[in-house]
C-alpha atoms as a PDB file:
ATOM      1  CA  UNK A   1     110.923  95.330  92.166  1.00  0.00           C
ATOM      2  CA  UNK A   2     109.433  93.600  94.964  1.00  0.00           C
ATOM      3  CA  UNK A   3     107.161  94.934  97.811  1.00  0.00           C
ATOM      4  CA  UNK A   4     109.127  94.159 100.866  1.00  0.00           C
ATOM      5  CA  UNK A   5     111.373  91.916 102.470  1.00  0.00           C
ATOM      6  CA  UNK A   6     110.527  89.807 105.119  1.00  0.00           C
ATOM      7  CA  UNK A   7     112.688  88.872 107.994  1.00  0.00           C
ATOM      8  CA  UNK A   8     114.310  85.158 108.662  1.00  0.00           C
ATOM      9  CA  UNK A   9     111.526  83.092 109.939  1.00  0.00           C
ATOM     10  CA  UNK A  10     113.605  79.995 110.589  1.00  0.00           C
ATOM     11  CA  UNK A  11     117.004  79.781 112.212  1.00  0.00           C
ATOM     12  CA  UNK A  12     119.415  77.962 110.661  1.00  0.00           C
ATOM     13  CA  UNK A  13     120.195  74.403 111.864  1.00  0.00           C
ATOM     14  CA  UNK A  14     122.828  71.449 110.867  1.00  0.00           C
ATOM     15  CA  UNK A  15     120.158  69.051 109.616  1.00  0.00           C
ATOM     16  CA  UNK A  16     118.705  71.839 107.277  1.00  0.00           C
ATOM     17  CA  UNK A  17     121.623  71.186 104.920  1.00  0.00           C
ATOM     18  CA  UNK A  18     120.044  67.825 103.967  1.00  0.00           C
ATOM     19  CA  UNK A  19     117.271  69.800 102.175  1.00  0.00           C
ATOM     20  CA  UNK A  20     119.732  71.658  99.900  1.00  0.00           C
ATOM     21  CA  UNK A  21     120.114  68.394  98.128  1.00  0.00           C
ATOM     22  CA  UNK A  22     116.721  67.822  97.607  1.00  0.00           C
ATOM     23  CA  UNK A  23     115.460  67.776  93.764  1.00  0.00           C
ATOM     24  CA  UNK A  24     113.698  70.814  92.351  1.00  0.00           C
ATOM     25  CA  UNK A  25     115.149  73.346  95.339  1.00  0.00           C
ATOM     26  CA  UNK A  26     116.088  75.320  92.700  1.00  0.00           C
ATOM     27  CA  UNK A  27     113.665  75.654  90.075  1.00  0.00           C
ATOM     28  CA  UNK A  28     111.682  78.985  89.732  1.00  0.00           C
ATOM     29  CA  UNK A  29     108.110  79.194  91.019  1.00  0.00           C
ATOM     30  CA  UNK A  30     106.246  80.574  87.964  1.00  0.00           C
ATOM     31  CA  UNK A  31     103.087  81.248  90.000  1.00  0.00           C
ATOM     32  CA  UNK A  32      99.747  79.531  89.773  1.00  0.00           C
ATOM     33  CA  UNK A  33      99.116  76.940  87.189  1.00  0.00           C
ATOM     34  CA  UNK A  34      98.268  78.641  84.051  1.00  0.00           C
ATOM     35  CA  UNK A  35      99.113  82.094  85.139  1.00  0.00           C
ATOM     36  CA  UNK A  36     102.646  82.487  83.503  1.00  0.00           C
ATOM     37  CA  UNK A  37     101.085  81.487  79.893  1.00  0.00           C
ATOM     38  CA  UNK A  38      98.265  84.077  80.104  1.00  0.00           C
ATOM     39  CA  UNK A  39     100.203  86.890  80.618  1.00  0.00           C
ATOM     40  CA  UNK A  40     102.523  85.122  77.795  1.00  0.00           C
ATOM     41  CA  UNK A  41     100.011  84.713  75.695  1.00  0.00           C
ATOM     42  CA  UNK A  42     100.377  86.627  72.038  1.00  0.00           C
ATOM     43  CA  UNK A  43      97.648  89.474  71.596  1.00  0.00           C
ATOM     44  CA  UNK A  44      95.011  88.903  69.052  1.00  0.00           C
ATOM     45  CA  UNK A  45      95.438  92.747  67.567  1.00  0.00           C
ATOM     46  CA  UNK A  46      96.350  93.871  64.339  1.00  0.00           C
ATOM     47  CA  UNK A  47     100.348  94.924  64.855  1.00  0.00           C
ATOM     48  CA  UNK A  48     101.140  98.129  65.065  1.00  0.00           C
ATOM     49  CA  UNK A  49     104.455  99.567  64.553  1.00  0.00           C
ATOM     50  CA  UNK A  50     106.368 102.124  66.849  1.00  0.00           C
ATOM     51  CA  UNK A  51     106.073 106.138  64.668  1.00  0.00           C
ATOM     52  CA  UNK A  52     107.687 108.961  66.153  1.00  0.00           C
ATOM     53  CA  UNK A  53     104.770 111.100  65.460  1.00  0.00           C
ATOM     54  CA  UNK A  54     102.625 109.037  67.945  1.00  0.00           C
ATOM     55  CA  UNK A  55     104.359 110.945  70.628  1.00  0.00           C
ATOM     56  CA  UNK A  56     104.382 114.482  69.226  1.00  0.00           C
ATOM     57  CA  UNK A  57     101.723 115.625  71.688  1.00  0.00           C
ATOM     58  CA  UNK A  58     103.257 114.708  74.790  1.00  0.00           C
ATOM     59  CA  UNK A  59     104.694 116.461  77.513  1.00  0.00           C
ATOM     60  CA  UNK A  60     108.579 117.126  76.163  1.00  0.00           C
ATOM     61  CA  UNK A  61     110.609 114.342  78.947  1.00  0.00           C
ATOM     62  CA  UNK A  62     108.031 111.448  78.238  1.00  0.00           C
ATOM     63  CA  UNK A  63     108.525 111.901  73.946  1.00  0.00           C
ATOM     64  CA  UNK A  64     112.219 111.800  74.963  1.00  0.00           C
ATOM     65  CA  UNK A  65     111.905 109.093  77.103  1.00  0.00           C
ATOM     66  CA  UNK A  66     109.758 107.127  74.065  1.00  0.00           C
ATOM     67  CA  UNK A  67     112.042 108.007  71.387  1.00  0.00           C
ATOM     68  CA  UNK A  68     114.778 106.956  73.558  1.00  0.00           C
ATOM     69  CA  UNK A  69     112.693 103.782  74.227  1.00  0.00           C
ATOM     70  CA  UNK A  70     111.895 102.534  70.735  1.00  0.00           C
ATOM     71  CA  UNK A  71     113.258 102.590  67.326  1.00  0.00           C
ATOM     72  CA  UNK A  72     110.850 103.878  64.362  1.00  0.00           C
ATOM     73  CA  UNK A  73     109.041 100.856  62.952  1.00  0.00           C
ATOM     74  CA  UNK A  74     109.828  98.504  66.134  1.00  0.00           C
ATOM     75  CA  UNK A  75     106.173  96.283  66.747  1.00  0.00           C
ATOM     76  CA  UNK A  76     104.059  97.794  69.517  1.00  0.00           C
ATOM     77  CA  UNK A  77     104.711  94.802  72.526  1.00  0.00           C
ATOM     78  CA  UNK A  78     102.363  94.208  74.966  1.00  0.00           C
ATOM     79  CA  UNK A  79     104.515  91.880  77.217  1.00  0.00           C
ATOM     80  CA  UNK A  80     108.389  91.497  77.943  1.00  0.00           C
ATOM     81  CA  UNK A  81     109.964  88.783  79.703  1.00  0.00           C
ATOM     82  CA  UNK A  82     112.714  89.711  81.537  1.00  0.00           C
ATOM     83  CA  UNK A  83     115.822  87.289  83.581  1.00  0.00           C
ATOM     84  CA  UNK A  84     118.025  89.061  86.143  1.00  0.00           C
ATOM     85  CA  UNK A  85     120.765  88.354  88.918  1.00  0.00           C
ATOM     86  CA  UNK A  86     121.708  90.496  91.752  1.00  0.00           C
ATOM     87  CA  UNK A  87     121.338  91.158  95.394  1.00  0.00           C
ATOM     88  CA  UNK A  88     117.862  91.190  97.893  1.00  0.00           C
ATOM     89  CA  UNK A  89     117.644  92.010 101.727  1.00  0.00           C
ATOM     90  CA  UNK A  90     115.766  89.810 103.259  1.00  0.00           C
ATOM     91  CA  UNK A  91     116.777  90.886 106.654  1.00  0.00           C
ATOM     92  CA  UNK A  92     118.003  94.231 107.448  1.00  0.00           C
ATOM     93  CA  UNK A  93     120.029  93.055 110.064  1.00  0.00           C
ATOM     94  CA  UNK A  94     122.059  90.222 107.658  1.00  0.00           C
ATOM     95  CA  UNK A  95     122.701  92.492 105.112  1.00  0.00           C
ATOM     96  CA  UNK A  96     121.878  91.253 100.744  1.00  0.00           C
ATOM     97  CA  UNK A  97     122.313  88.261  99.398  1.00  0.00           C
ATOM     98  CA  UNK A  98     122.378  86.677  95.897  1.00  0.00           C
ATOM     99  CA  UNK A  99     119.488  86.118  93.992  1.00  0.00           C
ATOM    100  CA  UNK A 100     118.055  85.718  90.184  1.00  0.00           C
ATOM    101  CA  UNK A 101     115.030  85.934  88.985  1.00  0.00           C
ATOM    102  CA  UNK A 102     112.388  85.823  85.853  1.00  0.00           C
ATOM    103  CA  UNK A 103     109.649  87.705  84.998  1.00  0.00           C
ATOM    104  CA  UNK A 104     106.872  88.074  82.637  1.00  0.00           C
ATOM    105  CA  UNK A 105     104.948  91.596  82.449  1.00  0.00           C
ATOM    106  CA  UNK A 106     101.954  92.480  80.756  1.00  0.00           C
ATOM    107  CA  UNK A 107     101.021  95.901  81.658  1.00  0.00           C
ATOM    108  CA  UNK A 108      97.568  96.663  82.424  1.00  0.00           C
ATOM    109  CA  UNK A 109      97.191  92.816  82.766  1.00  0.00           C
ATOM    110  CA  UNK A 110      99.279  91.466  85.557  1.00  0.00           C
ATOM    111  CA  UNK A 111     102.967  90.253  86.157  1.00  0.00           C
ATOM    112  CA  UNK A 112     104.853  87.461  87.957  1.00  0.00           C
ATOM    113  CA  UNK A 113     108.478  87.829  89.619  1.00  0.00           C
ATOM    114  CA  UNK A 114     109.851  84.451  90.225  1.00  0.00           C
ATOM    115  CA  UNK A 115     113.144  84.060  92.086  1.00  0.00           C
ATOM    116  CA  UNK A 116     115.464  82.140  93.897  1.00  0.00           C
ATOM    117  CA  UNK A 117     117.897  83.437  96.558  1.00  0.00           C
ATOM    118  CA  UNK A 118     121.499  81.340  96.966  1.00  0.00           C
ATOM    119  CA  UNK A 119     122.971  83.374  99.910  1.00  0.00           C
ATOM    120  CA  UNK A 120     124.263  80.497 102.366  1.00  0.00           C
ATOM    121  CA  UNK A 121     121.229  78.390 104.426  1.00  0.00           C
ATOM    122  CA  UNK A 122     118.400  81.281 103.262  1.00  0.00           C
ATOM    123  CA  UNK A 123     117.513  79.446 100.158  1.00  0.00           C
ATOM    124  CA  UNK A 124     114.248  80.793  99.692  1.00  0.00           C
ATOM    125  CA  UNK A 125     112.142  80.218  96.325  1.00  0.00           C
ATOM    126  CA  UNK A 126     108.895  81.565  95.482  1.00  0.00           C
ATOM    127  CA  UNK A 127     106.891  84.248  93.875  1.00  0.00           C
ATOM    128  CA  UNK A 128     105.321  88.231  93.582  1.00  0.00           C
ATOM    129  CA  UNK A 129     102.570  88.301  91.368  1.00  0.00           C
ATOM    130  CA  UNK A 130      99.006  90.239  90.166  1.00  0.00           C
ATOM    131  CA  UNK A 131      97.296  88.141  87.887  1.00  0.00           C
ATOM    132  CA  UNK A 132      93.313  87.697  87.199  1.00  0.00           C
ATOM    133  CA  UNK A 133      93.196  90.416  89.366  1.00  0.00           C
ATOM    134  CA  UNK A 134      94.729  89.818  92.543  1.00  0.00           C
ATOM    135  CA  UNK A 135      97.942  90.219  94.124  1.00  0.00           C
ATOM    136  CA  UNK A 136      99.900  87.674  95.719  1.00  0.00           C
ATOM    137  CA  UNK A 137     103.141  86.786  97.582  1.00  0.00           C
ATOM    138  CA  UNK A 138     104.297  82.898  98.163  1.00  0.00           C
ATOM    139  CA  UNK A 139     108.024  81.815  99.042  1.00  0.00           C
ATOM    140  CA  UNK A 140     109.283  79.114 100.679  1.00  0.00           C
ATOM    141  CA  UNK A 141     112.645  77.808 101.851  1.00  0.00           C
ATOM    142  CA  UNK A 142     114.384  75.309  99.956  1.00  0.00           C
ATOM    143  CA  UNK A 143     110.932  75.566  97.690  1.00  0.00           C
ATOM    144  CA  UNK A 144     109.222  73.314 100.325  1.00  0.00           C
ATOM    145  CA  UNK A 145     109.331  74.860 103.305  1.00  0.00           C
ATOM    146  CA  UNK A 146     106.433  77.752 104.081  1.00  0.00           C
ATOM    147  CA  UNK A 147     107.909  81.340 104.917  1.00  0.00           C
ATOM    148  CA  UNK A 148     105.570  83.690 103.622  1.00  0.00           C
ATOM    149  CA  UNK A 149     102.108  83.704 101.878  1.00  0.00           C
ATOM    150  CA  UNK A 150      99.955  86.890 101.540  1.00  0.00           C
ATOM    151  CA  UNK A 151      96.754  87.825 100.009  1.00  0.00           C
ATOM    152  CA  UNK A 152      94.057  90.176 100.493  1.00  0.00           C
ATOM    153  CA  UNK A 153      93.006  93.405  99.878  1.00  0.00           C
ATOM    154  CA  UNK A 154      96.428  95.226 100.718  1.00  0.00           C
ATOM    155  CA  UNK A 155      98.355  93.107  98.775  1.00  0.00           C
ATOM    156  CA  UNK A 156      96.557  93.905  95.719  1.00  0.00           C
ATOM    157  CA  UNK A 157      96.710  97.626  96.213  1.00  0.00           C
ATOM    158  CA  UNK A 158     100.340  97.095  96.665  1.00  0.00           C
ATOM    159  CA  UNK A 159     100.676  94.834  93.672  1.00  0.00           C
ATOM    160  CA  UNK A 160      99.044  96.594  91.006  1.00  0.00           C
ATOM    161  CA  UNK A 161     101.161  99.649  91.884  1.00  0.00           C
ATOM    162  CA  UNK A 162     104.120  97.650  91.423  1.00  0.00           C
ATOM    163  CA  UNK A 163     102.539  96.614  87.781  1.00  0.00           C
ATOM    164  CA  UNK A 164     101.739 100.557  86.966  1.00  0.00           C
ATOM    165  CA  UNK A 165     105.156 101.688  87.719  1.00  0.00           C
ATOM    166  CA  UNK A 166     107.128  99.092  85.973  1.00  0.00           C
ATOM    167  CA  UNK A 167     105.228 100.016  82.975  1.00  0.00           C
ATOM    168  CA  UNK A 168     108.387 101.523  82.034  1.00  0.00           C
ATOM    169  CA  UNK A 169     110.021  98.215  81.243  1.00  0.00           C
ATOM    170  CA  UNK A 170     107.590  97.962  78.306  1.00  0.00           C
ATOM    171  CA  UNK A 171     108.079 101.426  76.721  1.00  0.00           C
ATOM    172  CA  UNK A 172     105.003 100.059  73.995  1.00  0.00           C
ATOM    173  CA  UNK A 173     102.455 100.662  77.199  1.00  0.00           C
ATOM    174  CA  UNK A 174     103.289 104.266  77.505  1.00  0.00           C
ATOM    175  CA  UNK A 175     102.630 105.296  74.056  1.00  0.00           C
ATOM    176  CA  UNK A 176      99.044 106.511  74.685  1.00  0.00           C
ATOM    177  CA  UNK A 177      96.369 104.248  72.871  1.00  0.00           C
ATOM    178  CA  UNK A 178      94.156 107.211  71.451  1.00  0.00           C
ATOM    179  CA  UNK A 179      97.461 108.180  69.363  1.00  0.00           C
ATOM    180  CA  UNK A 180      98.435 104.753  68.156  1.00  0.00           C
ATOM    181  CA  UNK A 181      96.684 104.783  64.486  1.00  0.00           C
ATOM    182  CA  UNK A 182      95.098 101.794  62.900  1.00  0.00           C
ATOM    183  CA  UNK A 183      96.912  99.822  60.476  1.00  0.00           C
ATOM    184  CA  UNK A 184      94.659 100.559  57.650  1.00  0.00           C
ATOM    185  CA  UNK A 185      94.199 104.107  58.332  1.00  0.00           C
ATOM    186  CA  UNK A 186      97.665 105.774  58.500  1.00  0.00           C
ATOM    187  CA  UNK A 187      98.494 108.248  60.677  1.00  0.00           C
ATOM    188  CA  UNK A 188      95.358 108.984  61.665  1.00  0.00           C
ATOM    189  CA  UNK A 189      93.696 109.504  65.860  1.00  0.00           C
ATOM    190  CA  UNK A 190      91.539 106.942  66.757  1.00  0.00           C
ATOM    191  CA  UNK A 191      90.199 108.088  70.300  1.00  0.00           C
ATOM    192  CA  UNK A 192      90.146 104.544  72.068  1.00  0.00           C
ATOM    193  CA  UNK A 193      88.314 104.028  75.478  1.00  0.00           C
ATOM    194  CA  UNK A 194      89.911 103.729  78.573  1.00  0.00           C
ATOM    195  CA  UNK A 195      90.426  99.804  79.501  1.00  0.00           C
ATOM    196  CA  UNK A 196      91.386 100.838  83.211  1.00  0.00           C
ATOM    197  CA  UNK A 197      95.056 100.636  82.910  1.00  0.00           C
ATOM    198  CA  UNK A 198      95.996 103.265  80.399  1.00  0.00           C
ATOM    199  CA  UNK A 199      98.656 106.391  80.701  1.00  0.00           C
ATOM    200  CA  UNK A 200      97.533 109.032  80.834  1.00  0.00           C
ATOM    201  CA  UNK A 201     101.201 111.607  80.568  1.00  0.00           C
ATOM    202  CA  UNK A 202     101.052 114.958  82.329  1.00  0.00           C
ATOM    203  CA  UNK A 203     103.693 117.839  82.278  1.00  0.00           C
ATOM    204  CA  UNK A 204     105.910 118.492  85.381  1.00  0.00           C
ATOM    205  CA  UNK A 205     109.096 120.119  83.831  1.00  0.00           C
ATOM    206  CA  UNK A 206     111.923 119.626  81.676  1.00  0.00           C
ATOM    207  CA  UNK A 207     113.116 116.795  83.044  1.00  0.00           C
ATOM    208  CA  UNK A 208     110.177 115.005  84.918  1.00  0.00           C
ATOM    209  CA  UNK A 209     106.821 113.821  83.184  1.00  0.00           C
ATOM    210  CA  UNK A 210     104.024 111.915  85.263  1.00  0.00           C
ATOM    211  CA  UNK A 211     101.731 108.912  84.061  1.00  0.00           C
ATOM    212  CA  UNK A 212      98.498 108.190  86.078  1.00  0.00           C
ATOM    213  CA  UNK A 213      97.170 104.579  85.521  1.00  0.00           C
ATOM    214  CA  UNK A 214      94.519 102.441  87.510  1.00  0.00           C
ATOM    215  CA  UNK A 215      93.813  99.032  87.979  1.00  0.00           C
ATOM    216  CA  UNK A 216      92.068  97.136  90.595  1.00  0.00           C
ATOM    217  CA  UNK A 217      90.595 100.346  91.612  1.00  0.00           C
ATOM    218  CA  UNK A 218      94.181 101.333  93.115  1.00  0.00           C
ATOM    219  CA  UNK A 219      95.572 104.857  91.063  1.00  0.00           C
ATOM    220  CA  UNK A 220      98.826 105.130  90.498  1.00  0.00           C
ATOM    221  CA  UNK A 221     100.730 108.392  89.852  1.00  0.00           C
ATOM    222  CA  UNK A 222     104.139 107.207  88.692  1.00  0.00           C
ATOM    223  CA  UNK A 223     106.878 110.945  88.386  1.00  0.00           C
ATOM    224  CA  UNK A 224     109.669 109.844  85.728  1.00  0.00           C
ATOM    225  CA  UNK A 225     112.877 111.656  85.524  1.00  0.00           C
ATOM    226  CA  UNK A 226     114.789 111.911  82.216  1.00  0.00           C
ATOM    227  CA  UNK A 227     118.646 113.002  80.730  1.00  0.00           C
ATOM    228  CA  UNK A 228     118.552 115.295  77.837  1.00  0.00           C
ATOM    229  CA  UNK A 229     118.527 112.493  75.686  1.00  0.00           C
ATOM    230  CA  UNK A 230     115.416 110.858  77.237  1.00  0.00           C
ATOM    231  CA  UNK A 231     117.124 108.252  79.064  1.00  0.00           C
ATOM    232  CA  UNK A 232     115.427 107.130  82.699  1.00  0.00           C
ATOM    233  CA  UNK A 233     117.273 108.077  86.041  1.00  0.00           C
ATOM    234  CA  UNK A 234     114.692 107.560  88.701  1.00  0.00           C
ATOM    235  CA  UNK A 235     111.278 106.795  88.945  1.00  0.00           C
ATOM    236  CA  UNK A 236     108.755 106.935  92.224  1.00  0.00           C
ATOM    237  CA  UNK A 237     105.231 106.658  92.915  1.00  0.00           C
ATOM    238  CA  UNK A 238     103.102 106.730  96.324  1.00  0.00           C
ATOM    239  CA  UNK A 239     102.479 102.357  96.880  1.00  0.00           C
ATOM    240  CA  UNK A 240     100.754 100.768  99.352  1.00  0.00           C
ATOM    241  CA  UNK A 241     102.611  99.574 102.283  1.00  0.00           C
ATOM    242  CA  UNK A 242     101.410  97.490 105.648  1.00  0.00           C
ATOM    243  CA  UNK A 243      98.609  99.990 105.816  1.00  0.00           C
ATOM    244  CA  UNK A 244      99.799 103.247 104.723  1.00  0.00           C
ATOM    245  CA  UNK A 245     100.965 105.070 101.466  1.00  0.00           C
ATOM    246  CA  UNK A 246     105.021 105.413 101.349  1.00  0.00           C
ATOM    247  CA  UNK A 247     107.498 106.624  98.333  1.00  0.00           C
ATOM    248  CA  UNK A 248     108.615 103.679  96.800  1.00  0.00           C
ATOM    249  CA  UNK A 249     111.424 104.610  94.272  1.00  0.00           C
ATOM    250  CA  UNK A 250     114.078 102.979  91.876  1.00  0.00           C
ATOM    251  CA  UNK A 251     117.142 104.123  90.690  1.00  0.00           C
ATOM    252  CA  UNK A 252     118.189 103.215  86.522  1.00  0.00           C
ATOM    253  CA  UNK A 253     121.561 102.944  84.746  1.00  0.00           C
ATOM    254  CA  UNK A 254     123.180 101.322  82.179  1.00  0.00           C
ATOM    255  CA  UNK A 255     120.695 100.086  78.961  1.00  0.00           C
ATOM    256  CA  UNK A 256     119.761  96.362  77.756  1.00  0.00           C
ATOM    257  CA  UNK A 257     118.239  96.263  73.785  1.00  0.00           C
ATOM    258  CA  UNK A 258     116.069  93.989  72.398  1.00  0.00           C
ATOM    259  CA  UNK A 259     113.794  94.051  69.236  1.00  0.00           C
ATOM    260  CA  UNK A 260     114.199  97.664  68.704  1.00  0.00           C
ATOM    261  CA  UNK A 261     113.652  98.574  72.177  1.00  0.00           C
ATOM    262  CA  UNK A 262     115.605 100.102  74.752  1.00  0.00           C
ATOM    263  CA  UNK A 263     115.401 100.028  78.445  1.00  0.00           C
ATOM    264  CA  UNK A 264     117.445 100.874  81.639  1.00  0.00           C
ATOM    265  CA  UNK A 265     119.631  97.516  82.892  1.00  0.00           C
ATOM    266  CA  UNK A 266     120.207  98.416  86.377  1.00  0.00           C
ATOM    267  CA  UNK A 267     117.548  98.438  88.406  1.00  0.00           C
ATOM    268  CA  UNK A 268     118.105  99.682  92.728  1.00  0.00           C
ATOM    269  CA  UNK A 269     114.594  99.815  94.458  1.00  0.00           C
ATOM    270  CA  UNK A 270     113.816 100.708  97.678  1.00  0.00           C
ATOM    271  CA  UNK A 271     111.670 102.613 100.038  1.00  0.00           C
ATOM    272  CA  UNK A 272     112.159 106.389 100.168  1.00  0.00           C
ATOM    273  CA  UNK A 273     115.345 106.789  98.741  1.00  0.00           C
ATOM    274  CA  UNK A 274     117.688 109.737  99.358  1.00  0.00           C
ATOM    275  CA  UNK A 275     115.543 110.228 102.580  1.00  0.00           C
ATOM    276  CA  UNK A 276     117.621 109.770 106.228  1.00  0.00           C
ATOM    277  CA  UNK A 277     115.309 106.419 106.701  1.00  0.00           C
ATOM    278  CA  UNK A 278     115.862 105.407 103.493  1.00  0.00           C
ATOM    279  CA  UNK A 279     115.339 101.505 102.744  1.00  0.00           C
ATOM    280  CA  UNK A 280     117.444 100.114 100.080  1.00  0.00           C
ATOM    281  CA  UNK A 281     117.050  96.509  99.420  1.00  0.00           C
ATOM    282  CA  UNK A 282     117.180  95.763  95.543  1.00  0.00           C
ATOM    283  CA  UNK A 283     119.657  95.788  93.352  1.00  0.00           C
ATOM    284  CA  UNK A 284     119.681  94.299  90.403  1.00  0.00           C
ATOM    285  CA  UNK A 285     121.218  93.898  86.654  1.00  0.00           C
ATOM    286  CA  UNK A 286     118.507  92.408  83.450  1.00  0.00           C
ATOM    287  CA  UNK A 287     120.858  89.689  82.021  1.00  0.00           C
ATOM    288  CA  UNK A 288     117.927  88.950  78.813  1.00  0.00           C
ATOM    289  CA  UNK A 289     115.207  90.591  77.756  1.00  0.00           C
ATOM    290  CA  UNK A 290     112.707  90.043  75.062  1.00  0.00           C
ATOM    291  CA  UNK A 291     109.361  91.230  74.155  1.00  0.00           C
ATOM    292  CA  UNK A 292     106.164  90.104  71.815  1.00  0.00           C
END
């Protein structure tokens, strides 16, 4: 789900077709050296395995959402790496084009969303990312090219929304840690201190259950809505955008399975959705998944 497009910065030209043939145009940018591996990277923790009664405390739309989730006895994941293929506006006034992308996620930790776009002469490569605590974007066009490249402080607030809210791609980091049990002790609580980035659930009504979570000193309030069965419509949180706070929201269907977990495979993101102003500009279908 990235932050925001960005307009055409380049006009298209004759001789720019030479650079489509150009080695490595279309390899994904997997971030800064090292980056992709350490979000990758296996956790040293005992495993712990997915029990329904971990969730009996929680407000009634996030256990259905978790039991809808994950199978009992499915390994608690920390990370999932995702591909996908779809559509992106880069322009409002051109309309989307085709894109596909990777991802790794590691929530609390950081994520990077690599992709490539193949829509005519915008061939545009590059990168979203939060990692070692900082958010970045870097694409370029034909992956030489420089189009964008942003860092700072806003970026990071915007970022490490973006992380909290697609928590729900890795049901595993909304289980809350205090109820997870240790695997010599059974069923048992073992209150666990808050690392930064941890759920916290909170009641809204039948259908809608809230999760606050902070990193990078940026709070995030992400509102879920659930079927009957616990499966994920909608989600939306308040994110950081070019200096003010604006709904950003995504819309779920379909499902994608892997390793005893379960997760939405249609994924359309935009900026307050269902509003007159509305801002659709994602739209996109998880072609694998798998998590350790």
């Amino acid at each position: 789900m990235p932050h925001r497009p960005f307009p055409a910065l380049l006009a298209a030209a004759p001789a720019v077709l030479l650079l489509l043939a150009l080695p490595g145009c279309g390899r994904f940018d997997r971030g800064p050296a090292g980056h992709w591996d350490e979000l990758a990277r296996p956790g040293t923790g005992p495993l712990v395995h997915f029990d329904p009664a971990m969730v009996e405390g929680l407000p009634d739309p996030a256990r259905r959402l978790l039991l809808w989730s994950i199978e009992p006895g499915t390994p608690l994941a920390r990370t999932a790496e995702v591909s996908m293929s779809g559509t992106i506006v880069l322009d409002a006034a051109r309309g989307p084009i085709p894109m596909e992308a990777v991802q790794i996620l590691t929530p609390p930790v950081g994520f990077i969303w690599s992709a490539r776009t193949h829509g005519g002469l915008m061939r545009i490569r590059g990168y979203d990312r939060f990692s070692q605590g900082e958010g970045e974007m870097r694409w370029k066009l034909f992956g030489l090219i420089p189009v964008m490249r942003a860092t700072g402080a806003d970026v990071t607030r915007s970022a490490a929304a973006r992380l909290l809210m697609e928590g729900l791609m890795v049901p595993a980091y909304l289980v809350p840690a205090q109820l997870v049990p240790t695997p010599d002790e059974g069923a048992a609580e073992h209150p666990q201190p808050d690392q930064g980035g941890t759920p916290r659930w909170e009641a809204v009504d039948d259908r809608h259950a809230r999760y606050r979570a902070t990193v990078a000193g940026e709070e995030v309030v992400t509102t879920v809505e659930v079927d009957p069965d616990g499966r994920p419509l909608r989600a939306w949180a308040e994110r950081w955008n070019e200096g003010a706070y604006e709904r950003f929201q995504v819309e779920l269907s379909g499902e994608i399975t892997s390793g005893g977990y379960r997760i939405p495979s249609r994924v359309q993101a935009g900026w307050r959705l269902g509003d007159p102003d509305e801002f659709r500009f994602f739209d996109a279908t998880l072609t694998r998944l798998e998590y350790r």
